[in-house]
PDB file of N, CA and C in Angstrom:
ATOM      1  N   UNK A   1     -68.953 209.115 -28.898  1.00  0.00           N
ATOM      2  CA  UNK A   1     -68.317 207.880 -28.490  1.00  0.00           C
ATOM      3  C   UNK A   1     -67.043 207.685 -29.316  1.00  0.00           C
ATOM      4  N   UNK A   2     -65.854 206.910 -28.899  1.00  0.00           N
ATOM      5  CA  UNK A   2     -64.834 207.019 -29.214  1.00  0.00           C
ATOM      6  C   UNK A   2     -64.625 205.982 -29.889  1.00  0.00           C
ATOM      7  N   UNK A   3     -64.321 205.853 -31.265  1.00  0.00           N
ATOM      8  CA  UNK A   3     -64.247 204.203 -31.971  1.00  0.00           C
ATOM      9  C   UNK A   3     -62.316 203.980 -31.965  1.00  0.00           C
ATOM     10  N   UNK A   4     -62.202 202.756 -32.054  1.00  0.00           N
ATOM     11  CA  UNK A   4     -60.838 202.228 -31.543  1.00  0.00           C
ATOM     12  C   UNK A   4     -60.159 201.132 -33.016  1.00  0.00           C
ATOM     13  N   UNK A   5     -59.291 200.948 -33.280  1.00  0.00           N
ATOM     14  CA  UNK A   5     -59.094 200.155 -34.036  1.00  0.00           C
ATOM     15  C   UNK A   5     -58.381 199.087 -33.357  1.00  0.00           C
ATOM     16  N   UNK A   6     -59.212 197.940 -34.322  1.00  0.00           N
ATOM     17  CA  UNK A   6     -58.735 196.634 -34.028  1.00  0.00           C
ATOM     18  C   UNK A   6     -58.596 195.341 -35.290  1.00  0.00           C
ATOM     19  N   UNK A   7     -57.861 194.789 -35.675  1.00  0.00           N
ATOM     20  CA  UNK A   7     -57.786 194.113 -36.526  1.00  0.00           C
ATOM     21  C   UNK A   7     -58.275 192.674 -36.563  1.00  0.00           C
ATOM     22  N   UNK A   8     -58.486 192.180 -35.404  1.00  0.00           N
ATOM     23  CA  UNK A   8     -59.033 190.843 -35.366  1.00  0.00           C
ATOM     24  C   UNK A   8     -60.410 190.930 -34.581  1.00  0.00           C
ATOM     25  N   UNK A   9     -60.774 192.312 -33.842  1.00  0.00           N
ATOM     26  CA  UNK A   9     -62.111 192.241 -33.124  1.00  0.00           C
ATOM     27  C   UNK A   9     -61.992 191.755 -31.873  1.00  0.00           C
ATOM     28  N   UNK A  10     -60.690 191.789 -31.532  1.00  0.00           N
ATOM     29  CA  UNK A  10     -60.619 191.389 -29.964  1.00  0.00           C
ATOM     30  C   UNK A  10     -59.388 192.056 -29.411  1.00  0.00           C
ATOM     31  N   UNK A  11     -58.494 192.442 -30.142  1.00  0.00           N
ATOM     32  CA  UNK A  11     -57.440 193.150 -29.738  1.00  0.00           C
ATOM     33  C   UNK A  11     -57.354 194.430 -29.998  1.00  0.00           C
ATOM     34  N   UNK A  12     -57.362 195.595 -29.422  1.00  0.00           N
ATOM     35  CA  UNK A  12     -57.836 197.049 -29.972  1.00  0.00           C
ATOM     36  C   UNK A  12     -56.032 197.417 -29.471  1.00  0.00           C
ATOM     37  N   UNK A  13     -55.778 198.777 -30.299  1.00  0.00           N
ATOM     38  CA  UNK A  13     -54.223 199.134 -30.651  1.00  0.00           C
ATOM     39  C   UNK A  13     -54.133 199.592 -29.545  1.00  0.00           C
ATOM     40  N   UNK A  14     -54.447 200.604 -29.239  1.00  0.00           N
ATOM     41  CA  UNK A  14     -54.160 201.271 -27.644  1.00  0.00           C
ATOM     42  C   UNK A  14     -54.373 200.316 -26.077  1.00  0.00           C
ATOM     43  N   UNK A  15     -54.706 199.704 -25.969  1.00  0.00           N
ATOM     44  CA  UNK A  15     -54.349 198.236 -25.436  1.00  0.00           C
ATOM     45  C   UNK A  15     -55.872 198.266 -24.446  1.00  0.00           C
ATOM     46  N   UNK A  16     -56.855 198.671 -24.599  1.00  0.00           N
ATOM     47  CA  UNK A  16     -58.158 198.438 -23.990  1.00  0.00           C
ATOM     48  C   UNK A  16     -58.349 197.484 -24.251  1.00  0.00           C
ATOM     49  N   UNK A  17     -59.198 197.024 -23.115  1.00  0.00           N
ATOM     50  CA  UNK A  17     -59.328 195.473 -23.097  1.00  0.00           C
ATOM     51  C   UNK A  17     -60.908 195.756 -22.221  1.00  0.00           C
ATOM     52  N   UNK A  18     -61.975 196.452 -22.330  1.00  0.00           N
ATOM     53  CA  UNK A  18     -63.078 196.472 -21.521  1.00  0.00           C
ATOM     54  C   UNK A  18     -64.074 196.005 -22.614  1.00  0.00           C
ATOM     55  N   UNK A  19     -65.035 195.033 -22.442  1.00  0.00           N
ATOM     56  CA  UNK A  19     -66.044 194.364 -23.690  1.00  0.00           C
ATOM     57  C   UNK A  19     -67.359 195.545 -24.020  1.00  0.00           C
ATOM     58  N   UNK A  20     -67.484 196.574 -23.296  1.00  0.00           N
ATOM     59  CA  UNK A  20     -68.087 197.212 -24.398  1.00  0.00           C
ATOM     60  C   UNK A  20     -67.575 198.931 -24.926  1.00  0.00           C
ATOM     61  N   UNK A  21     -66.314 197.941 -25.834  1.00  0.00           N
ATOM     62  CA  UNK A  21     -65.316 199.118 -26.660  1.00  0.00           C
ATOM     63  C   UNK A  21     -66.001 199.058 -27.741  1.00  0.00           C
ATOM     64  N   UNK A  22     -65.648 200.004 -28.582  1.00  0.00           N
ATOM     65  CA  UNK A  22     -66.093 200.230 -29.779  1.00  0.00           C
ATOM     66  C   UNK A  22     -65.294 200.588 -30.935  1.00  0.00           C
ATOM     67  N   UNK A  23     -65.321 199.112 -31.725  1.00  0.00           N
ATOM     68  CA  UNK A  23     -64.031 199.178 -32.503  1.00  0.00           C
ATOM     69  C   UNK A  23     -64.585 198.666 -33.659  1.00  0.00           C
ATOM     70  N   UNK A  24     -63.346 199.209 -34.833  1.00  0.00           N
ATOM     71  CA  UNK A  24     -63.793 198.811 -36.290  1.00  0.00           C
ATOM     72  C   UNK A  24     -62.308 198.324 -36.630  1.00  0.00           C
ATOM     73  N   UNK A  25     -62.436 198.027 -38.166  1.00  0.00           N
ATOM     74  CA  UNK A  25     -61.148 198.030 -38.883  1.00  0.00           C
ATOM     75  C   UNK A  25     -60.494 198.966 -39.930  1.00  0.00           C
ATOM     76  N   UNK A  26     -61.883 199.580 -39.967  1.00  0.00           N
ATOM     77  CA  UNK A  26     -61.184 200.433 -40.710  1.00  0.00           C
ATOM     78  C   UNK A  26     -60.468 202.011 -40.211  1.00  0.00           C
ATOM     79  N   UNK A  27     -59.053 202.260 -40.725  1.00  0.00           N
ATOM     80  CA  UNK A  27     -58.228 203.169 -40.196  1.00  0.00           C
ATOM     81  C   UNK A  27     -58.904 204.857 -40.274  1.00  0.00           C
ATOM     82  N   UNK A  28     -59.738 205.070 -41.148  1.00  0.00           N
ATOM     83  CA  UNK A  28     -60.186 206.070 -41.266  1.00  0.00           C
ATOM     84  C   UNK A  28     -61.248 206.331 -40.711  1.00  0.00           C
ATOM     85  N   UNK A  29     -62.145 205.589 -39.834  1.00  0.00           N
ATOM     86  CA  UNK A  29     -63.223 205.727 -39.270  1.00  0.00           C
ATOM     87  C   UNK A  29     -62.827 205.620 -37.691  1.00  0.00           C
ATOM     88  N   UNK A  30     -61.226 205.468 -37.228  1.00  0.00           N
ATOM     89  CA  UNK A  30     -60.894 205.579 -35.769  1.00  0.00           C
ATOM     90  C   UNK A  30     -60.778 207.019 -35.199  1.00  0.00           C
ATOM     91  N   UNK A  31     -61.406 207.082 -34.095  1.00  0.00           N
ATOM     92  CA  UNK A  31     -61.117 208.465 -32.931  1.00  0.00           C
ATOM     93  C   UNK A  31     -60.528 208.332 -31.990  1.00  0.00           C
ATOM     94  N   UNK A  32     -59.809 207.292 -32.102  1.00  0.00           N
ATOM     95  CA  UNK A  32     -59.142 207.506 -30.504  1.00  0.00           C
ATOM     96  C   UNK A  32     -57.749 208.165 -30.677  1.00  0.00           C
ATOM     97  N   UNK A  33     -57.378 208.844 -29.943  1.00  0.00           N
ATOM     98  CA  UNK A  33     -55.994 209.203 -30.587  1.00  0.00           C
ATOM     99  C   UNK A  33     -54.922 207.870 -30.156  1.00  0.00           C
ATOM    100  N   UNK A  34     -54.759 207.161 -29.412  1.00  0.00           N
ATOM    101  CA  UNK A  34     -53.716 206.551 -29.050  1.00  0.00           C
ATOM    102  C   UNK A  34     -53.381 205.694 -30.353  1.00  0.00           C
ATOM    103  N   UNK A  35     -55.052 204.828 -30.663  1.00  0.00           N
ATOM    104  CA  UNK A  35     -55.101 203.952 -31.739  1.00  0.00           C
ATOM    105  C   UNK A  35     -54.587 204.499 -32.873  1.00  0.00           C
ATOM    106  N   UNK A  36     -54.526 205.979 -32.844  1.00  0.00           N
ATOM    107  CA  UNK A  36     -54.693 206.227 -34.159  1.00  0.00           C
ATOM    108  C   UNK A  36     -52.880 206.923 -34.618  1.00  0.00           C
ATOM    109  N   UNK A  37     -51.876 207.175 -32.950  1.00  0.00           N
ATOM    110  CA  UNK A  37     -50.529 207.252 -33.103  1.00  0.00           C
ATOM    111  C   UNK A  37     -49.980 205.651 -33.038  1.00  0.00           C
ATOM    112  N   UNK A  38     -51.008 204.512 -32.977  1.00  0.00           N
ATOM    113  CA  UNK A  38     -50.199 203.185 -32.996  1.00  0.00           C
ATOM    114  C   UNK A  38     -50.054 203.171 -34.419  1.00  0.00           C
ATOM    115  N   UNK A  39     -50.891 203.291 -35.234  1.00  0.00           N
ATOM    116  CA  UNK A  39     -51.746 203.322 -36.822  1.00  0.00           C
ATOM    117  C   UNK A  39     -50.353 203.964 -37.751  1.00  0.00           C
ATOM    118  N   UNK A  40     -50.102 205.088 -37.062  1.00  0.00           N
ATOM    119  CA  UNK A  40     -48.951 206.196 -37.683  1.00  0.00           C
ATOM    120  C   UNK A  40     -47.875 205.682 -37.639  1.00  0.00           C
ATOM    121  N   UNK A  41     -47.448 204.749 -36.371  1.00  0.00           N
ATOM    122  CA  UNK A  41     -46.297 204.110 -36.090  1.00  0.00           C
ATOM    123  C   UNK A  41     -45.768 203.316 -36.987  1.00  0.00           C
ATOM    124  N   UNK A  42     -47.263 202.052 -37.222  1.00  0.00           N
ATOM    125  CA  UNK A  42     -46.597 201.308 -38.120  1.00  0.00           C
ATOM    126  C   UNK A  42     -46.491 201.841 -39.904  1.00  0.00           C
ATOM    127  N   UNK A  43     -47.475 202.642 -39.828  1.00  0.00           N
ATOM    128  CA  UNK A  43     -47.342 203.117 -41.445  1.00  0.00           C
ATOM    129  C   UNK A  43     -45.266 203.920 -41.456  1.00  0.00           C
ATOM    130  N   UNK A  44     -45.383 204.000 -40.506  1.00  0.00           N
ATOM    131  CA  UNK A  44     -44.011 205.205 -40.530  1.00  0.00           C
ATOM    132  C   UNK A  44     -42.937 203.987 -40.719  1.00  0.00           C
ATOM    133  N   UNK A  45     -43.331 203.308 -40.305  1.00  0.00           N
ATOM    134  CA  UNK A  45     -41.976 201.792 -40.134  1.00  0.00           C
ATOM    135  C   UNK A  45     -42.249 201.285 -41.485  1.00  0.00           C
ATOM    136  N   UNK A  46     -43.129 201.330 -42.130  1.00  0.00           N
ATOM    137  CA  UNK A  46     -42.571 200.316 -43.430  1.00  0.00           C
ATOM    138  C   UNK A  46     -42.004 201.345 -44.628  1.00  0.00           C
ATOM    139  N   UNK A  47     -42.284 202.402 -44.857  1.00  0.00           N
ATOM    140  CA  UNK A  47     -41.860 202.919 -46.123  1.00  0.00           C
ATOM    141  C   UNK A  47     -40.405 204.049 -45.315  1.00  0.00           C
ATOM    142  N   UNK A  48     -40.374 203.910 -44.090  1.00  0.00           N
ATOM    143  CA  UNK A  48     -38.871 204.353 -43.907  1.00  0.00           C
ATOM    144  C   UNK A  48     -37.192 204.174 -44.517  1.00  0.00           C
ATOM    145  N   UNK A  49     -37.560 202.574 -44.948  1.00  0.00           N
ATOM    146  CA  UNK A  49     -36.222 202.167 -45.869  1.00  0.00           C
ATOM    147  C   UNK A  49     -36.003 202.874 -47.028  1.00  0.00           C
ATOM    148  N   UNK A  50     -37.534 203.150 -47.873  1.00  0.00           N
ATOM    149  CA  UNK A  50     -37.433 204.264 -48.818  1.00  0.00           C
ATOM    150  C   UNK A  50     -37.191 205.231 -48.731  1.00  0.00           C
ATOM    151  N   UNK A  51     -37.570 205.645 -47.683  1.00  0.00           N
ATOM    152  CA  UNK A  51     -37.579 207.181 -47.408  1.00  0.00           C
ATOM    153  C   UNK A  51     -36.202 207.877 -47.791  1.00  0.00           C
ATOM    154  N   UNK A  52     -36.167 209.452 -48.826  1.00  0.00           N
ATOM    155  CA  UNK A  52     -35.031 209.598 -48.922  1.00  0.00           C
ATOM    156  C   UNK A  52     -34.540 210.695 -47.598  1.00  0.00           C
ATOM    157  N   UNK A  53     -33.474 210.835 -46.681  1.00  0.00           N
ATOM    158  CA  UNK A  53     -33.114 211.341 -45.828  1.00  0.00           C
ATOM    159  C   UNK A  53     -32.125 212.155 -45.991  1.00  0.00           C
ATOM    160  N   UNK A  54     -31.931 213.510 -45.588  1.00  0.00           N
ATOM    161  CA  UNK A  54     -31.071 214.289 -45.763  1.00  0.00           C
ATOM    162  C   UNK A  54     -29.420 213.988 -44.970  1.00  0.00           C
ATOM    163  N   UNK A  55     -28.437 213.742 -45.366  1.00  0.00           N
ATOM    164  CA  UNK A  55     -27.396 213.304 -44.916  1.00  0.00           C
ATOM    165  C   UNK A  55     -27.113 213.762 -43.481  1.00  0.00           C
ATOM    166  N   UNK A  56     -26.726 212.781 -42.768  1.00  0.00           N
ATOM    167  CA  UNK A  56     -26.064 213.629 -41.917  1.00  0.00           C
ATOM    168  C   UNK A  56     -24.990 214.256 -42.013  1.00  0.00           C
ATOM    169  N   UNK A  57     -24.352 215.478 -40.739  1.00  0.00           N
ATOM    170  CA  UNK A  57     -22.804 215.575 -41.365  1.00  0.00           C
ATOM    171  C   UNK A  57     -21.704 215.252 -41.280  1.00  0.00           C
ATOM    172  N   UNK A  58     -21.436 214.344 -40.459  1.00  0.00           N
ATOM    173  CA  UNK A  58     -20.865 213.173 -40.524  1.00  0.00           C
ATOM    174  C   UNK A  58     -20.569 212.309 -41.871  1.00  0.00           C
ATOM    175  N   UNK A  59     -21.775 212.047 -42.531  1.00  0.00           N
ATOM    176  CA  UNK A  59     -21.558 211.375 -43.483  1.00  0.00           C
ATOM    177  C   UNK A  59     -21.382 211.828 -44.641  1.00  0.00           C
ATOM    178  N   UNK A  60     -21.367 213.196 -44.792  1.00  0.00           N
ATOM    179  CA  UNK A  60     -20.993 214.166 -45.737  1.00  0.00           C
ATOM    180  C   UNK A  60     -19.661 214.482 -45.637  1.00  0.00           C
ATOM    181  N   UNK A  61     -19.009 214.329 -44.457  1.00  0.00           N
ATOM    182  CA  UNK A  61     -17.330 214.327 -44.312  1.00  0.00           C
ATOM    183  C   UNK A  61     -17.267 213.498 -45.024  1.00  0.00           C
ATOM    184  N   UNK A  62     -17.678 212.726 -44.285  1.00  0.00           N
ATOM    185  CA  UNK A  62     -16.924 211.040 -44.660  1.00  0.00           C
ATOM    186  C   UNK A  62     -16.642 210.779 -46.342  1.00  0.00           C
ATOM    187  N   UNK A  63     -17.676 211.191 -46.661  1.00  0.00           N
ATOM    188  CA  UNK A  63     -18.224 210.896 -48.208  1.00  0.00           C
ATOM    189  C   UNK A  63     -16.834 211.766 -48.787  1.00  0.00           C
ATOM    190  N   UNK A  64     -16.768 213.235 -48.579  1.00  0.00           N
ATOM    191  CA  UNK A  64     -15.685 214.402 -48.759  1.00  0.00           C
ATOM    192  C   UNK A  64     -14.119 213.676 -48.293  1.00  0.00           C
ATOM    193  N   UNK A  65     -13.796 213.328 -47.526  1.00  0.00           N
ATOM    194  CA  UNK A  65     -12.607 212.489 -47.147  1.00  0.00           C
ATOM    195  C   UNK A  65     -12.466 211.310 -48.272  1.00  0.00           C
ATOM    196  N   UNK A  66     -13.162 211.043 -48.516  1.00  0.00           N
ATOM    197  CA  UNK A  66     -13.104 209.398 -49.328  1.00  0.00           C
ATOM    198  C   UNK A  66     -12.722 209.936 -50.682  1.00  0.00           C
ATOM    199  N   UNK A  67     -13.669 211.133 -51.182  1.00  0.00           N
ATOM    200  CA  UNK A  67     -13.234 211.676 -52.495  1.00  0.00           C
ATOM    201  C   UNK A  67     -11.599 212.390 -52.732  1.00  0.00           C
ATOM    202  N   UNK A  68     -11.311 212.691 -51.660  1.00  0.00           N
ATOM    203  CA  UNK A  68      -9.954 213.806 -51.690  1.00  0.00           C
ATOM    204  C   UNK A  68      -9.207 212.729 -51.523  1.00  0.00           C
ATOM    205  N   UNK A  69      -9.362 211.367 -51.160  1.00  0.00           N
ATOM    206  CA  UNK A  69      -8.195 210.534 -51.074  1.00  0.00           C
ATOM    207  C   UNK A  69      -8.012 210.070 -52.137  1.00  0.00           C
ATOM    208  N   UNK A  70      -9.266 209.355 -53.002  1.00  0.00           N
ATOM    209  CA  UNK A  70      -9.187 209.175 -54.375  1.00  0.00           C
ATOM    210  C   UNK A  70      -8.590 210.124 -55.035  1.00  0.00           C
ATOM    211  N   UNK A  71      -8.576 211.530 -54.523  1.00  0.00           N
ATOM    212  CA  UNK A  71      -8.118 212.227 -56.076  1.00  0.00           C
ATOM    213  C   UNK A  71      -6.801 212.506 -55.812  1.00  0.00           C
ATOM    214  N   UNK A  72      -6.199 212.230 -54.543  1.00  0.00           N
ATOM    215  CA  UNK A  72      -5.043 212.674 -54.117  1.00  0.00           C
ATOM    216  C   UNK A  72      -4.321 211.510 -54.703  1.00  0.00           C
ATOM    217  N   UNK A  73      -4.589 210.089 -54.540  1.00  0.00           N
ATOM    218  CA  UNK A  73      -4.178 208.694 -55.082  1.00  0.00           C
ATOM    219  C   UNK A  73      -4.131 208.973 -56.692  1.00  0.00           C
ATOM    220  N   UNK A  74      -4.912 209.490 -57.409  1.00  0.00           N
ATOM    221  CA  UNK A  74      -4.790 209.272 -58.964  1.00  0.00           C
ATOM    222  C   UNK A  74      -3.734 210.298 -59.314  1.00  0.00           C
ATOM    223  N   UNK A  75      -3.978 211.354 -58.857  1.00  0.00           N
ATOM    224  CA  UNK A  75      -2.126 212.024 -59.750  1.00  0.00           C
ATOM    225  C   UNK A  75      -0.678 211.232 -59.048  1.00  0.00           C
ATOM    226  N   UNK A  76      -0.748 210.766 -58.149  1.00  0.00           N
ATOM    227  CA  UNK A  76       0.627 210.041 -57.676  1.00  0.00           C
ATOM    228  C   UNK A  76       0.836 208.429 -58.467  1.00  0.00           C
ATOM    229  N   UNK A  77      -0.347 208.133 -58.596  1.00  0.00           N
ATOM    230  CA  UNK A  77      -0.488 206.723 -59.967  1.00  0.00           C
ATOM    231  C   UNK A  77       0.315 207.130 -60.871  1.00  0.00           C
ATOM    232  N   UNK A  78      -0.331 208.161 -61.242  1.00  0.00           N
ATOM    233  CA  UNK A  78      -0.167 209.092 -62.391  1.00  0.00           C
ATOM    234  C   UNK A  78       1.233 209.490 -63.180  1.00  0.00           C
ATOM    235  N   UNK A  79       1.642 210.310 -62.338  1.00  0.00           N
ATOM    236  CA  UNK A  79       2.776 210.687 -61.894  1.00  0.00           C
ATOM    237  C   UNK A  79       3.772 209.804 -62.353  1.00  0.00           C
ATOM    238  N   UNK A  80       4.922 209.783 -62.998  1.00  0.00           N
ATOM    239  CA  UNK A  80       6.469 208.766 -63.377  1.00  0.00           C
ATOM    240  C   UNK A  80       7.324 209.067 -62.215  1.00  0.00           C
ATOM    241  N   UNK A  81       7.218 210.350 -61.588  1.00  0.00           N
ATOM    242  CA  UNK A  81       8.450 210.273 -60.687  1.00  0.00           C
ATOM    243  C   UNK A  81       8.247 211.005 -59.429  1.00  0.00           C
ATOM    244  N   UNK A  82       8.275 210.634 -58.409  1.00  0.00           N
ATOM    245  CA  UNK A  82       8.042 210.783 -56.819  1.00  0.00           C
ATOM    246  C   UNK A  82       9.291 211.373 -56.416  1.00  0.00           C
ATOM    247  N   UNK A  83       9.256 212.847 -55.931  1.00  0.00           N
ATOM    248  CA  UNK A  83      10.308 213.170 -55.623  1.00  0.00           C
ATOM    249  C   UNK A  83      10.698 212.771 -54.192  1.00  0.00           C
ATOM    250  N   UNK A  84       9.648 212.275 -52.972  1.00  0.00           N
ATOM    251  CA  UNK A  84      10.049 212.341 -52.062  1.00  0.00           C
ATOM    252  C   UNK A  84      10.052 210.574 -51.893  1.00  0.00           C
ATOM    253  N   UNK A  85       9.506 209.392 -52.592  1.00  0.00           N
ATOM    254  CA  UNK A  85       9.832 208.175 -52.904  1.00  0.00           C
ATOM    255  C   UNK A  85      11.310 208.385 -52.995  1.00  0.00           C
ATOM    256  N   UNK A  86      12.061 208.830 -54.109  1.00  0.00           N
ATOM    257  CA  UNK A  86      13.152 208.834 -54.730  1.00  0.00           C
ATOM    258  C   UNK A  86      14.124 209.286 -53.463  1.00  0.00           C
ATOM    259  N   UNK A  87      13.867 210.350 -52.700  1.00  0.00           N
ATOM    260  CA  UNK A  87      14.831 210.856 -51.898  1.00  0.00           C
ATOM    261  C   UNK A  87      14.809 209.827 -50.782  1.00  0.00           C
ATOM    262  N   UNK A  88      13.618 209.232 -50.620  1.00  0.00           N
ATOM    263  CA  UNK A  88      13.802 207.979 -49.165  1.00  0.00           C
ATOM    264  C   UNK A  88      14.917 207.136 -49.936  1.00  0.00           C
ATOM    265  N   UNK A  89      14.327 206.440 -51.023  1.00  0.00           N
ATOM    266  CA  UNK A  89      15.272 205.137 -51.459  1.00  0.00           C
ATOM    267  C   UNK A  89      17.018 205.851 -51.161  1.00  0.00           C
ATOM    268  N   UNK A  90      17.290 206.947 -51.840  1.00  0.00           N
ATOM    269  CA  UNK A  90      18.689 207.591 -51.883  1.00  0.00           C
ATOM    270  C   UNK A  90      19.193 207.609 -50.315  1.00  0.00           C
ATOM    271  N   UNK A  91      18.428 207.925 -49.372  1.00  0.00           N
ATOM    272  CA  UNK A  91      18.786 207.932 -48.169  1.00  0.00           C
ATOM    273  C   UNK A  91      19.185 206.674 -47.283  1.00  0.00           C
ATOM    274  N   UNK A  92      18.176 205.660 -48.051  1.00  0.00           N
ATOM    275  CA  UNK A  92      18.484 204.397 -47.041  1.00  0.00           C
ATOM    276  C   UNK A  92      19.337 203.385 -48.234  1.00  0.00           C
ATOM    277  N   UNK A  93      19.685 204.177 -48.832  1.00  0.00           N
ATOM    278  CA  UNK A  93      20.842 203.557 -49.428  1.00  0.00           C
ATOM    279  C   UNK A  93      22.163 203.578 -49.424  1.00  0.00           C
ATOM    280  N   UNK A  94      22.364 204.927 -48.406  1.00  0.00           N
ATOM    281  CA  UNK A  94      23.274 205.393 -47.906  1.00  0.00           C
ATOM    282  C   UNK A  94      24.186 204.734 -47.015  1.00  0.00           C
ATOM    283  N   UNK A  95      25.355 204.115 -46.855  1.00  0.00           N
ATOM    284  CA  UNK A  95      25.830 203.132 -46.132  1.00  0.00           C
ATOM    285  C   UNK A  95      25.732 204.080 -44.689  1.00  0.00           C
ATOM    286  N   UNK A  96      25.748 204.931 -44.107  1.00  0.00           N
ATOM    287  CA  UNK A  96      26.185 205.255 -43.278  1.00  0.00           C
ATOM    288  C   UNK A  96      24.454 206.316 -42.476  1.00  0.00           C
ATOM    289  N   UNK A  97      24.339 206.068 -41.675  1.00  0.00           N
ATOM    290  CA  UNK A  97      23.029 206.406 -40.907  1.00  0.00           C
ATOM    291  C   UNK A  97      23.196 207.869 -39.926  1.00  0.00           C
ATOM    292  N   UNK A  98      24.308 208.095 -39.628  1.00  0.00           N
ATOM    293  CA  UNK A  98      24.089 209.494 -39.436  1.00  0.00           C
ATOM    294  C   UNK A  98      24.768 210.549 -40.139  1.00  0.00           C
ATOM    295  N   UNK A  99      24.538 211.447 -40.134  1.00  0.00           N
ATOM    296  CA  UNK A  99      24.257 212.389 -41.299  1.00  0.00           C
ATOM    297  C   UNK A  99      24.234 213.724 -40.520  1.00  0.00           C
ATOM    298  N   UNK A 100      25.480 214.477 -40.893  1.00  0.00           N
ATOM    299  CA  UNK A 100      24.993 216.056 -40.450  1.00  0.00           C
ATOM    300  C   UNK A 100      23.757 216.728 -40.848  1.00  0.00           C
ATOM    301  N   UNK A 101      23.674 217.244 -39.827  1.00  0.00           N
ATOM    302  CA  UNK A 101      22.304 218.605 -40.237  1.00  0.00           C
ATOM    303  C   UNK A 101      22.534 219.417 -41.459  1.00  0.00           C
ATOM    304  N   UNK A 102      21.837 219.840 -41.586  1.00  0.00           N
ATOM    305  CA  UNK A 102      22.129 221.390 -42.907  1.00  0.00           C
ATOM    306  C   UNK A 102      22.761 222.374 -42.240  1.00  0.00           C
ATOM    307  N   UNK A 103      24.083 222.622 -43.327  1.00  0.00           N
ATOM    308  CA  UNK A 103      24.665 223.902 -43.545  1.00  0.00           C
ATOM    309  C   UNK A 103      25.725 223.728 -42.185  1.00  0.00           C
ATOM    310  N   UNK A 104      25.659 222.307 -41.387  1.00  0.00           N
ATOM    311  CA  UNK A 104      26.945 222.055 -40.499  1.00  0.00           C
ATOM    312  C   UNK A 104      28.110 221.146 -41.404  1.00  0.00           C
ATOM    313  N   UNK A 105      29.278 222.100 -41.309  1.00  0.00           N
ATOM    314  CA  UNK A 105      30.382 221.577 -42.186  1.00  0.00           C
ATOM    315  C   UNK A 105      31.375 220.888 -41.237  1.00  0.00           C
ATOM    316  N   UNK A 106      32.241 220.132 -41.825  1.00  0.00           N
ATOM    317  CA  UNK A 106      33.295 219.569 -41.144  1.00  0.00           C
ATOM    318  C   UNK A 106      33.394 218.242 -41.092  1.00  0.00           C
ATOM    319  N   UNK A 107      33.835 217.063 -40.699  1.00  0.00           N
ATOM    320  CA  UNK A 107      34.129 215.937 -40.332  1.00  0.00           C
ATOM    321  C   UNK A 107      32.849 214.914 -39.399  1.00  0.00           C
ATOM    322  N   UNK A 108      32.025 214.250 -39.798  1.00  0.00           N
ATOM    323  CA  UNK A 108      31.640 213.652 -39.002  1.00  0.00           C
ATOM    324  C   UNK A 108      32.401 212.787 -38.340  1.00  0.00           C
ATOM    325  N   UNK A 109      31.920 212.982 -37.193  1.00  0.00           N
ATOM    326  CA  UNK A 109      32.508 211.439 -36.004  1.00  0.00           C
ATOM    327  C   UNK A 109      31.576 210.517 -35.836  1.00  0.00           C
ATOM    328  N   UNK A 110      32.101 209.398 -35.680  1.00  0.00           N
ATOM    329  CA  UNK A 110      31.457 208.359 -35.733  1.00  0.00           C
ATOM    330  C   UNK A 110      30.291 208.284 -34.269  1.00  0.00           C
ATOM    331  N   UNK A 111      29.101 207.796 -34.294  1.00  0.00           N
ATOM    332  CA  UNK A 111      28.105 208.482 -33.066  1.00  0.00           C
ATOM    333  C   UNK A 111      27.604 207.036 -32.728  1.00  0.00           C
TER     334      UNK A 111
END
């Protein structure tokens, strides 16, 4: 005979509802299998927050992206002098906005 678990004696886990079931409370003395994957369910739901989980990889990028930006950010902190900072400011300080190409000589005209 198949024993069922039920916690109040009227409600059995696998959802039988016929009055002569045969049910206990205690988890280790159940045979039914359904009762006994409801049983697993909830044990699996409470210590899941603990549970430690292997990363996904996704979040192992992510984690890898976040570090290379930090380390890319601390030598430019770092750093007294920005060569390519320095060459913007020089450029837009330049009264005049167009600008020959490299290694074309001669007269600009006005564009």
């Amino acid at each position: 005979m198949v024993t069922h678990y039920s916690s109040n004696g009227s409600d059995i886990a696998c959802g039988r509802n016929t009055p002569n079931v045969v049910s206990c409370t205690n988890p280790e003395d159940v045979s039914c299998k359904s009762c006994l994957k409801s049983l697993g369910k909830a044990d699996a739901g409470a210590p899941a927050a603990q549970k430690n989980t292997t990363p996904s990889l996704a979040q192992i990028r992510k984690q890898r992206m976040q570090a290379q930006a930090v380390a890319k950010a601390a030598p430019a902190a770092q750093a007294g002098f920005c060569f390519q900072a320095n060459w913007r400011e020089r450029l837009t300080g330049l009264p005049n906005r167009c600008r020959l190409p490299r290694g074309a000589s001669g007269v600009q005209q006005f564009v």
